[in-house]
Each structure stands twice: as C-alpha cells, then as structure tokens.
Protein backbone atom coordinates (compact mmCIF):
# COMPACT_ATOMS: atom_id res chain seq x y z
CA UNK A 1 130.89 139.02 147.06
CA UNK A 2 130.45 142.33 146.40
CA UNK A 3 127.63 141.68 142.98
CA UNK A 4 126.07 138.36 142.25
CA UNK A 5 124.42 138.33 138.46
CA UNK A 6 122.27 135.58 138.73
CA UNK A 7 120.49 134.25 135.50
CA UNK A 8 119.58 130.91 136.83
CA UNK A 9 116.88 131.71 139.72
CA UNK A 10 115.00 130.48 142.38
CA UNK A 11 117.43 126.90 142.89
CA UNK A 12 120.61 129.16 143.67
CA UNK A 13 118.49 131.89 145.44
CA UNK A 14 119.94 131.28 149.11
CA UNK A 15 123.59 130.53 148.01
CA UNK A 16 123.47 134.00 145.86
CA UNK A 17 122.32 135.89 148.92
CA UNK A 18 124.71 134.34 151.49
CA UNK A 19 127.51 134.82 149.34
CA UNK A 20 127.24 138.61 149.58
CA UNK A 21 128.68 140.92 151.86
CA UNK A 22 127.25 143.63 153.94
CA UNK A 23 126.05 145.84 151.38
CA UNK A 24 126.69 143.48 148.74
CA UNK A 25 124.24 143.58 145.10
CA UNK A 26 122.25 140.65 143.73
CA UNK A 27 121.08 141.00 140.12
CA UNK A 28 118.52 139.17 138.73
CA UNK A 29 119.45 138.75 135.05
CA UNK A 30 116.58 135.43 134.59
CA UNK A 31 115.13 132.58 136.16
CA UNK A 32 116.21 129.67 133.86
CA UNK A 33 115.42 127.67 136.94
CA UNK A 34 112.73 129.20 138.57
CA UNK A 35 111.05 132.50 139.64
CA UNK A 36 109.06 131.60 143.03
CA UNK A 37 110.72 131.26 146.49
CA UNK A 38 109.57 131.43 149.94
CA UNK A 39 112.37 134.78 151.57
CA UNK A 40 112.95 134.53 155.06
CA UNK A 41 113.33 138.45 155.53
CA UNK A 42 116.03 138.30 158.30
CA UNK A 43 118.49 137.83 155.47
CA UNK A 44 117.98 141.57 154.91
CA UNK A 45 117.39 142.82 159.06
CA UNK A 46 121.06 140.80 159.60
CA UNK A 47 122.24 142.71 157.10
CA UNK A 48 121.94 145.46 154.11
CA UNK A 49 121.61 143.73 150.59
CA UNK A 50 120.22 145.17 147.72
CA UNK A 51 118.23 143.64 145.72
CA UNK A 52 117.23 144.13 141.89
CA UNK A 53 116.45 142.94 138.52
CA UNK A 54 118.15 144.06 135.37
CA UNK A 55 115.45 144.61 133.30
CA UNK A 56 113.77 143.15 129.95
CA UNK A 57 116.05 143.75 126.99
CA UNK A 58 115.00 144.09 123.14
CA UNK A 59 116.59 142.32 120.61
CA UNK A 60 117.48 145.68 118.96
CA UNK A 61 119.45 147.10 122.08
CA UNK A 62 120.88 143.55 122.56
CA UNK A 63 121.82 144.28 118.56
CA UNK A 64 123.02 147.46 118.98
CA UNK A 65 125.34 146.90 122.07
CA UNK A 66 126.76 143.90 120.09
CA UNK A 67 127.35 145.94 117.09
CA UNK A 68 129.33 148.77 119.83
CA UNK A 69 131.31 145.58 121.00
CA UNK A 70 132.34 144.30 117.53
CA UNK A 71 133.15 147.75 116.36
CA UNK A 72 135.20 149.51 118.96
CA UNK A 73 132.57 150.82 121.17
CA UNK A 74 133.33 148.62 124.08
CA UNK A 75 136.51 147.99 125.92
CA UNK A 76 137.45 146.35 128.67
CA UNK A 77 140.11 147.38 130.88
CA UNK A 78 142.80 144.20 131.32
CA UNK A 79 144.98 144.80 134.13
CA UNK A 80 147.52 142.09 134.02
CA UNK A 81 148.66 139.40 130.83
CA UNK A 82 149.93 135.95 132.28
CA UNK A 83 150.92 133.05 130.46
CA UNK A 84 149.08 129.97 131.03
CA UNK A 85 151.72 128.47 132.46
CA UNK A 86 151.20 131.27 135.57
CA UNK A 87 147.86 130.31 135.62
CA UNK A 88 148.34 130.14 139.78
CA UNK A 89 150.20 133.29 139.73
CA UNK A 90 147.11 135.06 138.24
CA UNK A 91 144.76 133.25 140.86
CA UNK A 92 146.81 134.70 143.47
CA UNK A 93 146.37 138.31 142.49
CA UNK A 94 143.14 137.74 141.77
CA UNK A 95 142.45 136.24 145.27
CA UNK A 96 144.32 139.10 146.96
CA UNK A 97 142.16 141.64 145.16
CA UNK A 98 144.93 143.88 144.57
CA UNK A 99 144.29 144.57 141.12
CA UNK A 100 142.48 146.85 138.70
CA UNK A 101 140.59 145.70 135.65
CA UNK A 102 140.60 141.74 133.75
CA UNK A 103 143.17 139.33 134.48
CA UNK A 104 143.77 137.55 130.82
CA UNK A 105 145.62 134.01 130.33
CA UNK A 106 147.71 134.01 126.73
CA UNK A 107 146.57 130.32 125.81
CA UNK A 108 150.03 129.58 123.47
C-alpha cells in the first residue's frame, strides 16, 4: 500500500506497517483500540516508512469542512461509472491500478 489511515490502533499496528511498500505512509487518524505497542525498529532499517499522526481536529473545522462538502466546496474526482452488474469489471481496473480518481457502482 502506498497510505494506510488507521483509526483503530495498536491491535492492527503490525498488519498496517507490513502492508506498506517501500516508502509507503501510515496515518494515525485514532486508537479506538489502543495507543501502546512494543516497535521492533527493523521494520524501518528494512525499509523507509513514514510514519505520522493526523492531528487533533475541532468540532468547528470538522463543521466547517462538512459545511464545504454539503455546499460545493469539495469534489471528488470519479474516474469510471459501472453498473453493479460490472461490479468485477470495476475490481479489475481497480486491481490493475490503471486508473485516475473514484471508481463508483450505479446501485439500480
């Protein structure tokens, strides 16, 4: 993986970190499950992770980007539209990783 956001915490710790790639990012968005854990710190001599938190937010900011989402503020990019019924079409491309932007299922 290229960025892990991980809310949950110390039980998915080692799974988060050996899912990433050389160079990959792990973001610590909250510890639902736990904040201490012993780090063996060959994960990061074997190879270059970064790691980081994401940072407290206020309710107000959380307010305010809500209010840009609701409003127009916000977009995401889609890339591709399938129907449900290409539901393994769209796993493909997203697999192969030869896309830009959200893949989106039209639920009829």
């Amino acid at each position: 993986m290229d960025v892990v956001f991980d809310c949950v915490g110390a039980t998915v710790w080692d799974e988060s970190c050996a899912s990433l790639k050389p160079g990959g990012r792990l973001v610590i968005t909250g510890t639902t499950a736990g904040s201490q854990i012993p780090f063996n710190l060959s994960v990061l001599q074997s190879r270059p992770l970064t790691l980081m938190g994401s940072g407290a937010r206020s309710r107000r900011s959380f307010a305010a980007m809500m209010h840009r989402a609701q409003y127009g503020g916000l977009r995401g990019v889609v890339g591709q539209t399938f129907d449900l019924a290409e539901a393994a079409r769209a796993h493909e491309v997203m697999t192969g990783r030869d896309f830009f932007g959200k893949l989106v299922l039209r639920v009829p």
